[in-house]
Protein backbone atom coordinates (compact mmCIF):
# COMPACT_ATOMS: atom_id res chain seq x y z
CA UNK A 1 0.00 0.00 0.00
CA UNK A 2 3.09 2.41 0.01
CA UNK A 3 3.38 2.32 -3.43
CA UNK A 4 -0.45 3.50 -3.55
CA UNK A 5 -0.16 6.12 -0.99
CA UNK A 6 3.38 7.43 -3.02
CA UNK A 7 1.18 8.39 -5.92
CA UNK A 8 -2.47 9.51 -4.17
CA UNK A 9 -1.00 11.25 -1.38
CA UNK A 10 -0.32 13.98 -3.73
CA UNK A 11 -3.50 13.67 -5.69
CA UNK A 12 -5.64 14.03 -2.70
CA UNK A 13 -4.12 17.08 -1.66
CA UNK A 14 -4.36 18.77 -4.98
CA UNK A 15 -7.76 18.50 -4.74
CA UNK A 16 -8.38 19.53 -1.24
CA UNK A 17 -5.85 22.40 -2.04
CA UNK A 18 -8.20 23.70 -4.65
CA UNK A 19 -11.24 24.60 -2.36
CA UNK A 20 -8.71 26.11 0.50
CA UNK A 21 -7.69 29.92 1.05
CA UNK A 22 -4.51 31.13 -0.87
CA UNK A 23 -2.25 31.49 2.88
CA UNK A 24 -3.51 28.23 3.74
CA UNK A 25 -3.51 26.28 0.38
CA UNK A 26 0.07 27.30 0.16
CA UNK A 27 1.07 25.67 3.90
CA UNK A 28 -1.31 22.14 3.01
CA UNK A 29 0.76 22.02 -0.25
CA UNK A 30 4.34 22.28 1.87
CA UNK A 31 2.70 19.61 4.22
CA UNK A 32 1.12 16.94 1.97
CA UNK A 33 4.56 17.02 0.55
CA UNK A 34 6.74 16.77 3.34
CA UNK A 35 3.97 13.67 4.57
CA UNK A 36 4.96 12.46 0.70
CA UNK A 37 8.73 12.64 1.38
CA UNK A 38 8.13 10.62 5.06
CA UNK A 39 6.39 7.94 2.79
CA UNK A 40 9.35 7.50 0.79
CA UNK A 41 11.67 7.23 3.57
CA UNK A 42 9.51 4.80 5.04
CA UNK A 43 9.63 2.66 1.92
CA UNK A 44 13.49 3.36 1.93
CA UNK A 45 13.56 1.93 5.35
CA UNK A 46 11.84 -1.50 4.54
CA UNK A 47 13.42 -1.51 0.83
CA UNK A 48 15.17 -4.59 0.36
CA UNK A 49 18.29 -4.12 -2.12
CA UNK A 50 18.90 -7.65 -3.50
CA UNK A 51 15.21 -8.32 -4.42
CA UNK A 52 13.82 -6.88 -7.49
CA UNK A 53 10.16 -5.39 -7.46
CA UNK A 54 8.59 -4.67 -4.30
CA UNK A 55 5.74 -2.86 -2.78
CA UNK A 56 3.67 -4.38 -5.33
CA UNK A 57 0.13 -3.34 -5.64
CA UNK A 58 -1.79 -5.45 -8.84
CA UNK A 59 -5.76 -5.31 -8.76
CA UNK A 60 -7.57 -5.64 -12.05
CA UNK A 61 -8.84 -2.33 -13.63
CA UNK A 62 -10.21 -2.89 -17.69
CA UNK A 63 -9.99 -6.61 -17.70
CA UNK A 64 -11.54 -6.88 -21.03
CA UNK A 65 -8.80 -4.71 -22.57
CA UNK A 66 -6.29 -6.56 -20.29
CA UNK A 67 -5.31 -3.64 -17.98
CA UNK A 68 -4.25 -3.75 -14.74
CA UNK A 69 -3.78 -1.50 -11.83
CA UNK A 70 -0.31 -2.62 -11.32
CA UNK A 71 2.37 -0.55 -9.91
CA UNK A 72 5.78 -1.65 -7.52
CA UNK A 73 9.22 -0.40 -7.32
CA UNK A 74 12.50 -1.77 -7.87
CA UNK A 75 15.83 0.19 -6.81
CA UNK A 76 15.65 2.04 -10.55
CA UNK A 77 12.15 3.77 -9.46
CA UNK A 78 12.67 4.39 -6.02
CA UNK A 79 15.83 6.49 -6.84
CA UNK A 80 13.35 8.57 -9.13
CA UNK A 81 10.70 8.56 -6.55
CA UNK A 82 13.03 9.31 -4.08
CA UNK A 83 14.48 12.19 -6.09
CA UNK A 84 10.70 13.56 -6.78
CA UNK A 85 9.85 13.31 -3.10
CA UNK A 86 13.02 15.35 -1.96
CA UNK A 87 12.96 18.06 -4.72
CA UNK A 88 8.84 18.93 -4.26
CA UNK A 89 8.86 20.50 -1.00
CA UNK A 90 11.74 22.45 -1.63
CA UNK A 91 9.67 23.75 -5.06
CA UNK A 92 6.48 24.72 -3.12
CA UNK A 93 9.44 26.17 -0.55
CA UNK A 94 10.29 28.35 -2.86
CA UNK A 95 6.82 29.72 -4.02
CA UNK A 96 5.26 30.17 -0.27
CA UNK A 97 6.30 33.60 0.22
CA UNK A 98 4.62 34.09 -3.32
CA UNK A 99 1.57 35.79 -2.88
CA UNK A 100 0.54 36.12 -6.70
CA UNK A 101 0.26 32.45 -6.85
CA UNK A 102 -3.56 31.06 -6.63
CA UNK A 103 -4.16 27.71 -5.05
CA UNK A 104 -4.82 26.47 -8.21
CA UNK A 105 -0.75 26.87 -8.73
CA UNK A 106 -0.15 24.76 -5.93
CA UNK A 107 -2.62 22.21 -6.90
CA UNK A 108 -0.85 21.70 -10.29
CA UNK A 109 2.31 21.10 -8.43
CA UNK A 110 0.69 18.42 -6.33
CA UNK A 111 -0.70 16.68 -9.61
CA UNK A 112 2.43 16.88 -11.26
CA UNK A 113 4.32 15.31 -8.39
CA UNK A 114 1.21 11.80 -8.19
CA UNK A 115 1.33 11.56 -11.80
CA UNK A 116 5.32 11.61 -12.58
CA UNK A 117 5.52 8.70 -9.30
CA UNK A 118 2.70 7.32 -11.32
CA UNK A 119 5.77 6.97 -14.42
CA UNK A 120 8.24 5.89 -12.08
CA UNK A 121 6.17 2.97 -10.41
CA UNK A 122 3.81 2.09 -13.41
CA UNK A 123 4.25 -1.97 -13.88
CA UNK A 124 1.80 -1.79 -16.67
CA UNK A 125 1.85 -0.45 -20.26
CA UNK A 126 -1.25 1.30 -20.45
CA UNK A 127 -0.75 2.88 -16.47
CA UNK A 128 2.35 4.33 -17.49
CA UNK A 129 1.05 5.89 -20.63
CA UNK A 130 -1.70 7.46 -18.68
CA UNK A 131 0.50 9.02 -15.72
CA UNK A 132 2.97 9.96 -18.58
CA UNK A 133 0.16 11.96 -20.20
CA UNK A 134 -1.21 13.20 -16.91
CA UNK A 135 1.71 14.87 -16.03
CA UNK A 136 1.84 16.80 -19.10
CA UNK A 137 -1.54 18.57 -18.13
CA UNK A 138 -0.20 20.65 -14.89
CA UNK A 139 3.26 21.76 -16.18
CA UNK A 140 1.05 22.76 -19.61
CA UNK A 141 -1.05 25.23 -17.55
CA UNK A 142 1.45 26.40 -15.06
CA UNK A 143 3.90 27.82 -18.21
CA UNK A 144 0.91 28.67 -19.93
CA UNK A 145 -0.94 30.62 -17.23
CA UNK A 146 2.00 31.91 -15.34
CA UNK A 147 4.64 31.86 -17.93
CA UNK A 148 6.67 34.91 -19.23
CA UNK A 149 6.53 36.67 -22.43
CA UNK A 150 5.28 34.46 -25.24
CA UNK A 151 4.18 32.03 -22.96
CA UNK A 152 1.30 31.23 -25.14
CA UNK A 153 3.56 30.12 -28.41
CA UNK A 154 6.45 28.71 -26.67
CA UNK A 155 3.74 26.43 -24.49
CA UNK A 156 2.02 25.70 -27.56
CA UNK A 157 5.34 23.95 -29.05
CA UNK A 158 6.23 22.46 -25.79
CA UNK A 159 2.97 20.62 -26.14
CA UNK A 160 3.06 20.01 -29.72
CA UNK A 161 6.58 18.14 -29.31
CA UNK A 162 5.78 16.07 -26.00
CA UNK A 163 1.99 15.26 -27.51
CA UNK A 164 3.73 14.07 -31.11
CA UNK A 165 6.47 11.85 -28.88
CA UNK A 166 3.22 10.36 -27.03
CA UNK A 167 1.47 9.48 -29.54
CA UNK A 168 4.11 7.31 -31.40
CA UNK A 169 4.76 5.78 -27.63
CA UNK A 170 0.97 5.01 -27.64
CA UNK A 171 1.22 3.28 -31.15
CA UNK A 172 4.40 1.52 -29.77
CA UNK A 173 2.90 0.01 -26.83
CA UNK A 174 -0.50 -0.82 -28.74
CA UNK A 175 1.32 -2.49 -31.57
CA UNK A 176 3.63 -4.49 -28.72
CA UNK A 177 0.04 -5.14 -26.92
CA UNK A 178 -1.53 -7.03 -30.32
CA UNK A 179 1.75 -9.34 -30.08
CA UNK A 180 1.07 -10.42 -26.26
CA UNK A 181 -0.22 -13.65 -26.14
CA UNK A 182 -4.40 -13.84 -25.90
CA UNK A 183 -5.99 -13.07 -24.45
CA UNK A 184 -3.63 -9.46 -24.60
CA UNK A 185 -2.42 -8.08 -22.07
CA UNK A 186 -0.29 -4.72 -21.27
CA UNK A 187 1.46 -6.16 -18.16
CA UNK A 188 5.01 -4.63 -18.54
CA UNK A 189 6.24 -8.63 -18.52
CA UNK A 190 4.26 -9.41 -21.17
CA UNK A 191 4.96 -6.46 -23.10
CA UNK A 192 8.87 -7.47 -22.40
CA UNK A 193 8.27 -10.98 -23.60
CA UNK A 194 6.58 -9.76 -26.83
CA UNK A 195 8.94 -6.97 -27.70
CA UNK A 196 11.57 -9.73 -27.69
CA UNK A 197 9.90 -12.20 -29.84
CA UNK A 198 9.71 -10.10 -32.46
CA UNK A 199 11.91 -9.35 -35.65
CA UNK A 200 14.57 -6.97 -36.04
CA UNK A 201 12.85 -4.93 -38.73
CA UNK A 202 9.73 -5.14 -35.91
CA UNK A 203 11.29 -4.21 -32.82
CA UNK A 204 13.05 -1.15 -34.96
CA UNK A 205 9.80 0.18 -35.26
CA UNK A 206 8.99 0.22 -31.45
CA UNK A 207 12.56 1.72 -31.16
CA UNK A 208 11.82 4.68 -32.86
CA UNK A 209 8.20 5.43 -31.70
CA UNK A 210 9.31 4.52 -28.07
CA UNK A 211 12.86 6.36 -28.29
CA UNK A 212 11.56 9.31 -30.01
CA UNK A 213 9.08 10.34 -27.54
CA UNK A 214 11.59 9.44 -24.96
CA UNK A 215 14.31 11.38 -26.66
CA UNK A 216 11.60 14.91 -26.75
CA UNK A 217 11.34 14.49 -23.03
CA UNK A 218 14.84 14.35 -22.11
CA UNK A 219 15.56 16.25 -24.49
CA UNK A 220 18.22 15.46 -26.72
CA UNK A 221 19.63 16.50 -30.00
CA UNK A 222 18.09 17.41 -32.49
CA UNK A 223 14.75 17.10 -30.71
CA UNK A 224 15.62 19.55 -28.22
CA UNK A 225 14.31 23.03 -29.53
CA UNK A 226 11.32 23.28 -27.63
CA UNK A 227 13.71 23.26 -24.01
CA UNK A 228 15.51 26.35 -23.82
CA UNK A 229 12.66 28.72 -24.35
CA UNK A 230 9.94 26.96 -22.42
CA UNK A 231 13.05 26.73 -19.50
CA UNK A 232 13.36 30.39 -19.65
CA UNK A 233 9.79 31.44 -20.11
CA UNK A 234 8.19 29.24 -16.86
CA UNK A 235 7.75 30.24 -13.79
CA UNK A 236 10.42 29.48 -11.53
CA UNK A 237 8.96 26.10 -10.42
CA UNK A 238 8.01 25.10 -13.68
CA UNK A 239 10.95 25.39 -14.70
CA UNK A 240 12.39 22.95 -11.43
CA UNK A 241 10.12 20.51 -12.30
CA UNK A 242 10.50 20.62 -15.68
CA UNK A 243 14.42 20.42 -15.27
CA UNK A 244 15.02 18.55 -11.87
CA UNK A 245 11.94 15.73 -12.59
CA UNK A 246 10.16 15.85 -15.39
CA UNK A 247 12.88 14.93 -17.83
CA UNK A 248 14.13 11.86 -16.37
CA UNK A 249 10.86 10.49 -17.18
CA UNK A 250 12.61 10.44 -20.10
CA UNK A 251 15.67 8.35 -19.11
CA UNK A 252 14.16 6.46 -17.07
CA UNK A 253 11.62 5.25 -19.80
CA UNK A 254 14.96 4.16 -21.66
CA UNK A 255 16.25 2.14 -18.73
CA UNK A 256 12.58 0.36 -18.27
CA UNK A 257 10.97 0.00 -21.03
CA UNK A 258 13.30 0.64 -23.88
CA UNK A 259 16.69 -1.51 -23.13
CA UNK A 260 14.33 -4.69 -22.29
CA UNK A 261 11.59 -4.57 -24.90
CA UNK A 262 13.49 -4.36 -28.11
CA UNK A 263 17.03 -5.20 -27.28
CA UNK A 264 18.22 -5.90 -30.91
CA UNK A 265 16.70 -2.55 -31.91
CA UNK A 266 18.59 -0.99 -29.48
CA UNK A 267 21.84 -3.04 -29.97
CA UNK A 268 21.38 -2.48 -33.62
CA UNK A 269 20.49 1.42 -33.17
CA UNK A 270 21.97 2.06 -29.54
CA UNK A 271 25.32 4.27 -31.10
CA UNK A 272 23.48 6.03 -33.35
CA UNK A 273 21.39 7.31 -30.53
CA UNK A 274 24.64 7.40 -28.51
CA UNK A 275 26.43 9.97 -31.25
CA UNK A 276 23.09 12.36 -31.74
CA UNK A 277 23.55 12.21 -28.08
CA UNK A 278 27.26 12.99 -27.62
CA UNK A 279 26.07 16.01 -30.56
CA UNK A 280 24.07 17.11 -28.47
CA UNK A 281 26.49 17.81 -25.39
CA UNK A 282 29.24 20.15 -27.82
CA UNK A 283 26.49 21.53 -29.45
CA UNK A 284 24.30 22.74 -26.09
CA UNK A 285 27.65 23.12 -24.59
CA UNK A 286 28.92 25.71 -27.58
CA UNK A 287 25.83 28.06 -27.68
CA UNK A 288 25.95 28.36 -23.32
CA UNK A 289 29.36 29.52 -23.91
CA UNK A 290 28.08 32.35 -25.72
CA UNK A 291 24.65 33.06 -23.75
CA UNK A 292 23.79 36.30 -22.03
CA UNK A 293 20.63 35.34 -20.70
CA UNK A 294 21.74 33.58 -17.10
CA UNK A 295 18.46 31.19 -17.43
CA UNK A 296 19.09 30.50 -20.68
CA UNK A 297 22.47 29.37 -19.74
CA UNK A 298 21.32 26.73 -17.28
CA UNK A 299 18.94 25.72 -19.46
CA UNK A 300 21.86 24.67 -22.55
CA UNK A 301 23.80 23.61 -19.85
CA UNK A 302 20.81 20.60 -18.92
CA UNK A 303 20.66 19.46 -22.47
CA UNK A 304 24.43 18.74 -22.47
CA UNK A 305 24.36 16.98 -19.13
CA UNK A 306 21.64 15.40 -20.12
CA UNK A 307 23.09 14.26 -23.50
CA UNK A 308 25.74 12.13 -21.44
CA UNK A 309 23.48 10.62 -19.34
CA UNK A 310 21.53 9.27 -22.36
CA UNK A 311 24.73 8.67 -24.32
CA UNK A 312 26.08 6.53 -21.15
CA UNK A 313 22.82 4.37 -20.48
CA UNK A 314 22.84 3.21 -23.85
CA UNK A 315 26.12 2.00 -23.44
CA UNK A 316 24.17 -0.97 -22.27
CA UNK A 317 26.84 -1.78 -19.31
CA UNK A 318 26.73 -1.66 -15.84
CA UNK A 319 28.65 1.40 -15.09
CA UNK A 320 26.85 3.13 -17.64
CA UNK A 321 23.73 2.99 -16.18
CA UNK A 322 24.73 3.06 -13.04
CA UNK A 323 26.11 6.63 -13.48
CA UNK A 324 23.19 7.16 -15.26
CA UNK A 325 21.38 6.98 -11.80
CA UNK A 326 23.69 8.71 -9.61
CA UNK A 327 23.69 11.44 -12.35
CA UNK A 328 20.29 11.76 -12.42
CA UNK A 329 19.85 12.09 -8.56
CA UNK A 330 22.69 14.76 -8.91
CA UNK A 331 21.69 16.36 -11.85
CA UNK A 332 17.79 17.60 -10.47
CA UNK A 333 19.68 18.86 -7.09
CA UNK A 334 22.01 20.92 -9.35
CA UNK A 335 19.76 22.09 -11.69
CA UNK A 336 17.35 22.72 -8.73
CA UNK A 337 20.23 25.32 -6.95
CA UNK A 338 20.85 26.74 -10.06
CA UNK A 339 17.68 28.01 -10.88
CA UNK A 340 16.50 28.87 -7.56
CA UNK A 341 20.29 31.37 -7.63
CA UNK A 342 19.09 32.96 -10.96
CA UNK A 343 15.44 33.40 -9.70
CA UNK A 344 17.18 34.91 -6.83
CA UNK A 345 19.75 37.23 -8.51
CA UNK A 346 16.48 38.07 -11.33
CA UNK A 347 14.76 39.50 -8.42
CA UNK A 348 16.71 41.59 -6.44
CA UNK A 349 18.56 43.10 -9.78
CA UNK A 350 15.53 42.75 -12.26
CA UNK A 351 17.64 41.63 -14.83
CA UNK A 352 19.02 37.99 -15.84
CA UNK A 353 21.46 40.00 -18.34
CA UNK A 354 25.28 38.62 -17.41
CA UNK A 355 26.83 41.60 -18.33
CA UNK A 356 24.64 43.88 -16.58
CA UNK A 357 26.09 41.65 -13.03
CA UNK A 358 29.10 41.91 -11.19
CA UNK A 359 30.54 41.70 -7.80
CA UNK A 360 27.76 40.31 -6.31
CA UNK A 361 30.16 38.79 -3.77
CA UNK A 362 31.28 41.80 -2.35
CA UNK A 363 27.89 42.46 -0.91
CA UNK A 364 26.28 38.91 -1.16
CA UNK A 365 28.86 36.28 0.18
CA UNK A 366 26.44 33.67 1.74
CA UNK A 367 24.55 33.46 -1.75
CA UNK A 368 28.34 33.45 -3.86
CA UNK A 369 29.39 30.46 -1.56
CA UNK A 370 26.04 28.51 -2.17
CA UNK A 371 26.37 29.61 -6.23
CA UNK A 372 30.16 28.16 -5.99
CA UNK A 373 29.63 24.78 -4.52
CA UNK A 374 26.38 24.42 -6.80
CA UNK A 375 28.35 25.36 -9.81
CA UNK A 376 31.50 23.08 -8.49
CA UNK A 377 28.97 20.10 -8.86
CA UNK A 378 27.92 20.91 -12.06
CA UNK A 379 31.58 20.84 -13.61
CA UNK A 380 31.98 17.54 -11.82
CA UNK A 381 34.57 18.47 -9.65
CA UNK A 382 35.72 15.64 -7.01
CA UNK A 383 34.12 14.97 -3.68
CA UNK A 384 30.45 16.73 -5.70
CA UNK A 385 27.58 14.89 -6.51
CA UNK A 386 28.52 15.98 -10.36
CA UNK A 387 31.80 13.89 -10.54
CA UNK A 388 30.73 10.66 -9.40
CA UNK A 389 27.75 9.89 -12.55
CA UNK A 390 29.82 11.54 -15.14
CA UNK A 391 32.99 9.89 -14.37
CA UNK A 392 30.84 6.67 -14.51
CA UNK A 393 29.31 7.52 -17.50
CA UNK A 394 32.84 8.75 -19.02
CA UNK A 395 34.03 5.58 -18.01
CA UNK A 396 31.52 3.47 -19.92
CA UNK A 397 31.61 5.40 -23.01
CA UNK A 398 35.39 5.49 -23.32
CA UNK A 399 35.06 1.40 -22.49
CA UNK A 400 32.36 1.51 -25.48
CA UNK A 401 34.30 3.49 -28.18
CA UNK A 402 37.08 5.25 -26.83
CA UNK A 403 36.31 8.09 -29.74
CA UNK A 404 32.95 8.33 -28.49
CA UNK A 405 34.33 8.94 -24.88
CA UNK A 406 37.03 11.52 -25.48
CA UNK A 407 34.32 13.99 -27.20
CA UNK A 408 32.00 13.15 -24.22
CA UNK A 409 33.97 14.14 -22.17
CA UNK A 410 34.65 17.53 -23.82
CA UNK A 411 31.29 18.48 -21.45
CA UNK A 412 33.66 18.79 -18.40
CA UNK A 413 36.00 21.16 -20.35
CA UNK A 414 33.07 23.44 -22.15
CA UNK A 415 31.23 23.09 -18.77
CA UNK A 416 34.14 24.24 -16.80
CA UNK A 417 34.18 27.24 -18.97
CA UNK A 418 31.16 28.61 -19.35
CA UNK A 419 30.57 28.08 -15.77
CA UNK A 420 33.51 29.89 -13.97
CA UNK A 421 32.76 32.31 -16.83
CA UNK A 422 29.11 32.63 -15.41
CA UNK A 423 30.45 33.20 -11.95
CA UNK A 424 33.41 35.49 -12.87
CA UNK A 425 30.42 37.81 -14.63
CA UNK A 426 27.86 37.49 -11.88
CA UNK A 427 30.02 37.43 -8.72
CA UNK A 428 34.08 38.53 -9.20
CA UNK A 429 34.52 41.71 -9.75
CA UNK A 430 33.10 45.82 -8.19
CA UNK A 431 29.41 45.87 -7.64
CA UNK A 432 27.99 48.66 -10.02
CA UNK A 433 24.88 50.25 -10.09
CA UNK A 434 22.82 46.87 -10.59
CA UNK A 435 24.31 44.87 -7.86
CA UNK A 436 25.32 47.40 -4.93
CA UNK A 437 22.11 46.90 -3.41
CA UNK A 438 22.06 43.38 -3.69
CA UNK A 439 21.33 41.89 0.13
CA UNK A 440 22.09 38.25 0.55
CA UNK A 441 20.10 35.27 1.39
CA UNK A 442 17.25 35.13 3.39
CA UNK A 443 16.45 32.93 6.21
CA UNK A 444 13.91 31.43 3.62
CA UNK A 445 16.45 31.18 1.02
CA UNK A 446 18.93 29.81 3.46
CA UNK A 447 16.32 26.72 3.79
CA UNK A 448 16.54 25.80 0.52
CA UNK A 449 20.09 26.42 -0.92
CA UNK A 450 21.67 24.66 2.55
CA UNK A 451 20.14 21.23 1.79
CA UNK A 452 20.80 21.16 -2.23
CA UNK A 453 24.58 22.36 -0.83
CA UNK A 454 24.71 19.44 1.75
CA UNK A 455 23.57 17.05 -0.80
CA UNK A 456 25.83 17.58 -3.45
CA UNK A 457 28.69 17.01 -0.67
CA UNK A 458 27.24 14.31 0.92
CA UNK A 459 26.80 12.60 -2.89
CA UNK A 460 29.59 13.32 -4.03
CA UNK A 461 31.75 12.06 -0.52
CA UNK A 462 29.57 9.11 -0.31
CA UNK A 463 27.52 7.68 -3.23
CA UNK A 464 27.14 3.97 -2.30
CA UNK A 465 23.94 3.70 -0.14
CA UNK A 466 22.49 5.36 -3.72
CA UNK A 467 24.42 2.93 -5.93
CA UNK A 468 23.50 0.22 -3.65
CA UNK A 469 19.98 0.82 -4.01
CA UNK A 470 19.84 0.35 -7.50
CA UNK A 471 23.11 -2.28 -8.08
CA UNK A 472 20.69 -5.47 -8.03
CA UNK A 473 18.00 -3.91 -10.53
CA UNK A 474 20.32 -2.43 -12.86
CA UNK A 475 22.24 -6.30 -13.36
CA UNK A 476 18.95 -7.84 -13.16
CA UNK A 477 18.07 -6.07 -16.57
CA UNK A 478 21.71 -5.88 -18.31
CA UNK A 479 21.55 -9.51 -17.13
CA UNK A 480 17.86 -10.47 -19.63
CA UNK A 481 19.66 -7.86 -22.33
CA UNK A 482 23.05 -10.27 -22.60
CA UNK A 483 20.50 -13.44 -22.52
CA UNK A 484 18.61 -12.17 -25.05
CA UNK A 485 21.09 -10.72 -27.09
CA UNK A 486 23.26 -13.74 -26.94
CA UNK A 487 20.27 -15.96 -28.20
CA UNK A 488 19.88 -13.65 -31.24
CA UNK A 489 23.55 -14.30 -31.97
């Protein structure tokens, strides 16, 4: 019943938030979340790390169509719901003292967090389509209604890329449903079983519908366009839980459902993906070098983390994916700090312009420290969260092709870069007219930026209870990709 509570403790509370008072809607949103985050340190607690799925819940739902209620979590999704849990109250942290924000706004949050748990625990085909859809709906309004300028075209093609990347997933799972044995099922076993029986030529179709729409999430190259204006134009925590969450739906849709359904398609496709991929990091990596626009930045910056993480899981080893994990974990609490600095910097100088900042140190050194250890773990330096996943997924690329691993891991350098760049602009330096009047954190502030600080430490010093939690899961599915790939050889 955890696994139940995990995704309608949330759901609930959206609702109830709805009919509350703004001051008080905003304080039951904080709560429910913080009661969501106990939940997942309660499954933590009971979580047994050499077993696969557990906290099972399986009830039948549309029995003529063969669905299921079925949802459970192996050490793969409870990193993701564990990552979800921890990152949602700090986001409605962030927005309490925000007294422009309805309760509506809060309630879309609370959706957002049931339905992407519903991804991350979803044992069944048709279940995960439907929280994968679901949790399209919130972020949709929040950028739409609360959005910047242009919200209303820049939504508009964040919804026409994610809905086209849907709908091929849909035909994907449907067509893999029709090959289940009758009477069909979408039971994410028998979906497994079916992918693999089929042709090469077959599964190469589910590749590309499935990969595609997993690809527009993430995003990566050259799929990617719709990310660094929707980043920039959403509010503050759409833009968190667009970066820090939503788009390791993506990834993680790779690791489940990709790598075990169709594992000659992805053997037979995997470096292709792996080089758009490994594009995508010079290429994101190149235009933040020359952005103004400190959101903007960030938001380049995500696609070429993101573009080795995706490169490294399809490596299809063990290292791979398990940096893939850790990076994931550390890549939302980076991205998290990041944004919350800019939002923070935005408002006391009204301007996100890098070359309108300066010396922000000199009057702000509380919020400069925070900005340098965030920053620190986003070039991957050692001891940060940031340098253990990307010298795993390094690792596993240059074990792959060792071409392939060299231009990877031209990220670090560009990052580097364009990141002490950033902070030379925004921190080093005399305050001027912009910045003298800059104050520094708030006791508010402090609450968030201490913990993302802490955790990128603590990561980054000691990654193995993470690792640990997903080691068994991770074999368990390389293990059913080498049987299956052998037989095919």
């Amino acid at each position: 019943m955890l696994t139940i509570a995990l995704i309608f403790v949330p759901l609930i509370a959206a609702v109830i938030v709805l009919g509350l008072p703004q001051l008080l809607a905003r304080f039951f949103a904080f709560f429910a979340a913080l009661v969501e985050l106990l939940i997942s340190l309660v499954v933590i607690f009971h979580f047994n790390k050499l077993q696969g799925v557990q906290f099972v819940f399986d009830t039948p739902w549309i029995q003529s169509m063969g669905i299921n209620f079925s949802v459970g979590m192996d050490g793969i999704s409870l990193l993701l719901v564990l990552l979800t849990t921890v990152l949602t109250p700090g986001i409605l942290v962030t927005a309490l003292r925000d007294s422009t924000k309805p309760s509506s706004y809060f309630s879309l949050i609370l959706l957002m967090q049931s339905a992407m748990i519903g991804v991350f625990v979803a044992q069944d085909g048709f279940l995960f389509y439907l929280f994968w859809e679901i949790a399209l709906i919130p972020i949709y309004f929040i950028c739409l209604m609360w959005g910047g300028e242009n919200r209303g075209r820049i939504t508009l093609k964040f919804f026409i890329y994610t809905l086209t990347g849907s709908l091929l997933m849909l035909v994907a799972i449907v067509y893999l449903y029709y090959h289940t044995p009758a009477p069909h099922s979408f039971a994410l076993q028998s979906l497994y079983e079916a992918g693999r029986s089929l042709s090469l030529p077959q599964q190469t179709m589910v590749f590309v519908g499935m990969f595609l729409a997993f690809a527009i999430k993430m995003p990566v190259f050259p799929v990617h366009t719709w990310q660094p204006d929707t980043y920039t134009t959403a509010p503050l925590q759409g833009t968190m839980l667009l970066s820090a969450i939503m788009l390791k739906m993506g990834i993680y849709g790779v690791i489940r459902w990709l790598i075990p359904m169709v594992p000659l398609a992805v053997k037979e496709w995997g470096m292709t993906a792996i080089i758009f991929s490994v594009i995508g990091i010079i290429y994101a990596s190149a235009i933040a070098l020359v952005q103004k626009d400190f959101k903007r930045l960030i938001a380049y910056s995500s696609i070429a983390h993101v573009g080795l993480i995706s490169a490294g899981t399809l490596t299809l080893t063990s290292v791979g994916v398990q940096g893939a994990m850790i990076q994931m974990i550390s890549h939302g609490v980076i991205v998290f700090g990041l944004f919350y600095i800019v939002e923070i910097i935005s408002e006391r100088t009204k301007t996100r312009e890098l070359p309108k900042l300066g010396g922000i140190r000199n009057v702000a050194p509380l919020m400069a420290s925070c900005f340098l250890v965030i920053m620190l773990g986003s070039v991957a330096l050692p001891l940060t969260s940031g340098f253990v996943g990307e010298f795993l997924l390094i690792n596993s690329l240059v074990q792959y092709k060792l071409w392939i691993g060299a231009t990877a891991g031209l990220t670090i350098i560009l990052g580097a870069v364009y990141m002490f760049k950033t902070f030379q602009k925004s921190m080093s330096g005399e305050t001027n007219s912009t910045t003298a009047q800059v104050t520094d954190l708030s006791y508010h502030e402090r609450l968030v930026l201490f913990p993302v600080v802490f955790l990128i430490v603590l990561i980054g010093i000691y990654p193995k209870p993470l690792l640990d939690i997903s080691a068994t899961a991770v074999n368990d599915l390389l293990s059913v990709f080498s049987h299956v790939s052998a037989s095919a050889n």
